[in-house]
C-alpha atoms as a PDB file:
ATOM      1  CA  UNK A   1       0.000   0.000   0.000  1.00  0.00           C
ATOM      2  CA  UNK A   2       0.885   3.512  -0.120  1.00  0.00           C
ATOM      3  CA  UNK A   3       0.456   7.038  -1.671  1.00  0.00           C
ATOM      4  CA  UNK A   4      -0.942   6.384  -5.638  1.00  0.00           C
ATOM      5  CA  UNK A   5      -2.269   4.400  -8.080  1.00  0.00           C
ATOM      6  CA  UNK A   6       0.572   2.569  -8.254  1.00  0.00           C
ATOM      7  CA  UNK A   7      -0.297   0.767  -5.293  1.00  0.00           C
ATOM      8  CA  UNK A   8      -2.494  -2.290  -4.910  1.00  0.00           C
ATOM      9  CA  UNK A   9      -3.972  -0.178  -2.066  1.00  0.00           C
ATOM     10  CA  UNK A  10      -4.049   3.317  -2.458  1.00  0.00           C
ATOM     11  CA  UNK A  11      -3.872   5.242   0.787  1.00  0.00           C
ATOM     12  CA  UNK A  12      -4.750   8.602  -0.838  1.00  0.00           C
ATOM     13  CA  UNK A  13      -8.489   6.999  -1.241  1.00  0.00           C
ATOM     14  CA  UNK A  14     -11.077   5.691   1.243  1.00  0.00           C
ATOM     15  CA  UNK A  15     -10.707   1.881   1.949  1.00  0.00           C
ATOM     16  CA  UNK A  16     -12.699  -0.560   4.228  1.00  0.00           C
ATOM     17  CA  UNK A  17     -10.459  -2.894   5.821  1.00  0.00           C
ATOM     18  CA  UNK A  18     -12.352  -6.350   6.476  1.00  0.00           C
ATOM     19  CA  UNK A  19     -10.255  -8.438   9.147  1.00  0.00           C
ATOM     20  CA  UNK A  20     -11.935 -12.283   9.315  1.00  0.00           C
ATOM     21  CA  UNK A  21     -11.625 -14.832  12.446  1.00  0.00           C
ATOM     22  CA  UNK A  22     -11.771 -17.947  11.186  1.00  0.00           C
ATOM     23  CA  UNK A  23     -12.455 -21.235  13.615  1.00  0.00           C
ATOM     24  CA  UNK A  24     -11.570 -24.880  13.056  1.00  0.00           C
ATOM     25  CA  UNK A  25     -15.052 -25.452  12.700  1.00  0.00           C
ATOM     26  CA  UNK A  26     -16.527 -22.331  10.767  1.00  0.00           C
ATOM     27  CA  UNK A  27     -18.293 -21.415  13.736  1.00  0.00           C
ATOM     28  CA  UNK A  28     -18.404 -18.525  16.521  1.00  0.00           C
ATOM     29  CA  UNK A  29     -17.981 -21.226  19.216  1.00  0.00           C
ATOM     30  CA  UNK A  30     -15.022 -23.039  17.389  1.00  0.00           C
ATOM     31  CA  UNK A  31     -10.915 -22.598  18.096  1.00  0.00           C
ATOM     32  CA  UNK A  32      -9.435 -19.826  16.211  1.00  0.00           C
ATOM     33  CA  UNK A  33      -6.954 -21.142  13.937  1.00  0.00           C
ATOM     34  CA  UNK A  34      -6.455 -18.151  11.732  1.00  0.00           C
ATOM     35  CA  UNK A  35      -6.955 -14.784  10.958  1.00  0.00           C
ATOM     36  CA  UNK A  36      -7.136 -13.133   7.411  1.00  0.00           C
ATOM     37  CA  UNK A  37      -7.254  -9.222   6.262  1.00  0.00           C
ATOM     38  CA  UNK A  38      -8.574  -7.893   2.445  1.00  0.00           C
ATOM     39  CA  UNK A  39      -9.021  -4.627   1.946  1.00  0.00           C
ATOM     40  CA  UNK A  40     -11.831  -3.455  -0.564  1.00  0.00           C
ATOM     41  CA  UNK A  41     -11.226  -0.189  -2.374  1.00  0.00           C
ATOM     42  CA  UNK A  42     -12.611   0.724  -5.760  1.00  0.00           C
ATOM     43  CA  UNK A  43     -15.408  -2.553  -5.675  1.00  0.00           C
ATOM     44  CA  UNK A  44     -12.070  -4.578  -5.831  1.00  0.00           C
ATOM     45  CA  UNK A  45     -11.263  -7.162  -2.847  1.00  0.00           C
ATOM     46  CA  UNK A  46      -7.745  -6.692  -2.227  1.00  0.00           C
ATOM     47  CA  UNK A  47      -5.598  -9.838  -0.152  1.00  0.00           C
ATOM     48  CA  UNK A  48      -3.381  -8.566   2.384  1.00  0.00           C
ATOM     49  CA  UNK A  49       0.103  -8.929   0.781  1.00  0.00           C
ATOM     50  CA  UNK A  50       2.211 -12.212   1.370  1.00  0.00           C
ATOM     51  CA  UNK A  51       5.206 -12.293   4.012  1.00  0.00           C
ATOM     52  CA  UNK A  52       8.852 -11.690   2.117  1.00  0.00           C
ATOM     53  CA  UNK A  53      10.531 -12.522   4.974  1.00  0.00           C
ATOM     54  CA  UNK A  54      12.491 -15.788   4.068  1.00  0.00           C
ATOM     55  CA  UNK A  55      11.068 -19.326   5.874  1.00  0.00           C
ATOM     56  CA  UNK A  56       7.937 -17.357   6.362  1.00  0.00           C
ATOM     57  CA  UNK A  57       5.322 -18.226   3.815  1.00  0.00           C
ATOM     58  CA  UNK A  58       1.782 -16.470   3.996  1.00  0.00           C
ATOM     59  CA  UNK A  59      -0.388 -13.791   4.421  1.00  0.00           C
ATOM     60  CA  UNK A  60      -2.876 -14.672   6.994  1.00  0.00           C
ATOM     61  CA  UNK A  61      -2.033 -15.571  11.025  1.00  0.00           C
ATOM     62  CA  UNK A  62      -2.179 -18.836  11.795  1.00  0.00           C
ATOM     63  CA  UNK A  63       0.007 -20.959  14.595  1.00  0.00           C
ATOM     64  CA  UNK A  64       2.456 -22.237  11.832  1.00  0.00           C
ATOM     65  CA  UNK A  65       3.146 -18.745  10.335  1.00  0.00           C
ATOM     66  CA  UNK A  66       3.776 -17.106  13.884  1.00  0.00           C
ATOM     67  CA  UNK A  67       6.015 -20.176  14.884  1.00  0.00           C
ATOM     68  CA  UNK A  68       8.024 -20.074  11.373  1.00  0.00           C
ATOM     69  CA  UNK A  69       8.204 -15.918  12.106  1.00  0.00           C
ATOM     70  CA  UNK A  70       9.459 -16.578  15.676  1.00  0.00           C
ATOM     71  CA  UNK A  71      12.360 -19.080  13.993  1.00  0.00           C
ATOM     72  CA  UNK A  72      13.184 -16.194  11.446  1.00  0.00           C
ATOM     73  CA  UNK A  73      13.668 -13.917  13.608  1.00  0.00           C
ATOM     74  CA  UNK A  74      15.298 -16.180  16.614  1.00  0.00           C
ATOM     75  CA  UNK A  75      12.798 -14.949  19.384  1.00  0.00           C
ATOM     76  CA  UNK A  76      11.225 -17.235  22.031  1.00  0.00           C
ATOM     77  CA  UNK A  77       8.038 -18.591  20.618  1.00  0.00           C
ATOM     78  CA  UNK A  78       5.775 -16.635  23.297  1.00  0.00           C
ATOM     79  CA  UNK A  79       2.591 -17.212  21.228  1.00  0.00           C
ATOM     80  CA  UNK A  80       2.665 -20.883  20.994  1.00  0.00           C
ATOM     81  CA  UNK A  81       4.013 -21.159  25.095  1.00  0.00           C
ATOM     82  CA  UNK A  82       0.966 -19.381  25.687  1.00  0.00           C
ATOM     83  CA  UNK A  83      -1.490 -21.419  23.638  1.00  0.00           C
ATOM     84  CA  UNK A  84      -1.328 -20.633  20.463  1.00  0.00           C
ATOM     85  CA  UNK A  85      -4.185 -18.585  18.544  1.00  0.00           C
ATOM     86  CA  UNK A  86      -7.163 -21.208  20.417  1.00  0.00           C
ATOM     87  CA  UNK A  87      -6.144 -18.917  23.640  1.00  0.00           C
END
């Protein structure tokens, strides 16, 4: 994103930003097990861009993607120690 139609999102325009909580069963009483961002500007739905971060595919949260950002970045995996995303 950024300033201009060059952008996939331009932040010179209105947007609405459309964040999604998605459980293991597809229900509101289900675990969590990921959460996904799109962006709709224009009538277009836009995906929330993909990691470039090497070892870290994705662009949505999920466990896997927080553990593999933890490794990438050599912190202490806080979010799984404390349950993961079903917390």
């Amino acid at each position: 994103y950024g300033q201009g139609a060059n952008f996939a999102v331009d932040s010179n325009k209105p947007m609405t930003v459309i964040t999604q909580f998605i459980t293991e069963n597809e229900t509101d009483e289900g675990d969590l097990v990921e959460i996904k961002r799109l962006y709709i500007q224009d009538g277009r739905v836009i995906s929330h861009a993909s990691s470039k971060v090497p070892g870290v595919p994705g662009n949505s949260i999920t466990d896997d993607f927080c553990t593999a950002q933890k490794q990438a970045f050599r912190d202490p995996d806080d979010h799984l120690a404390k349950g993961g995303l079903k917390k």
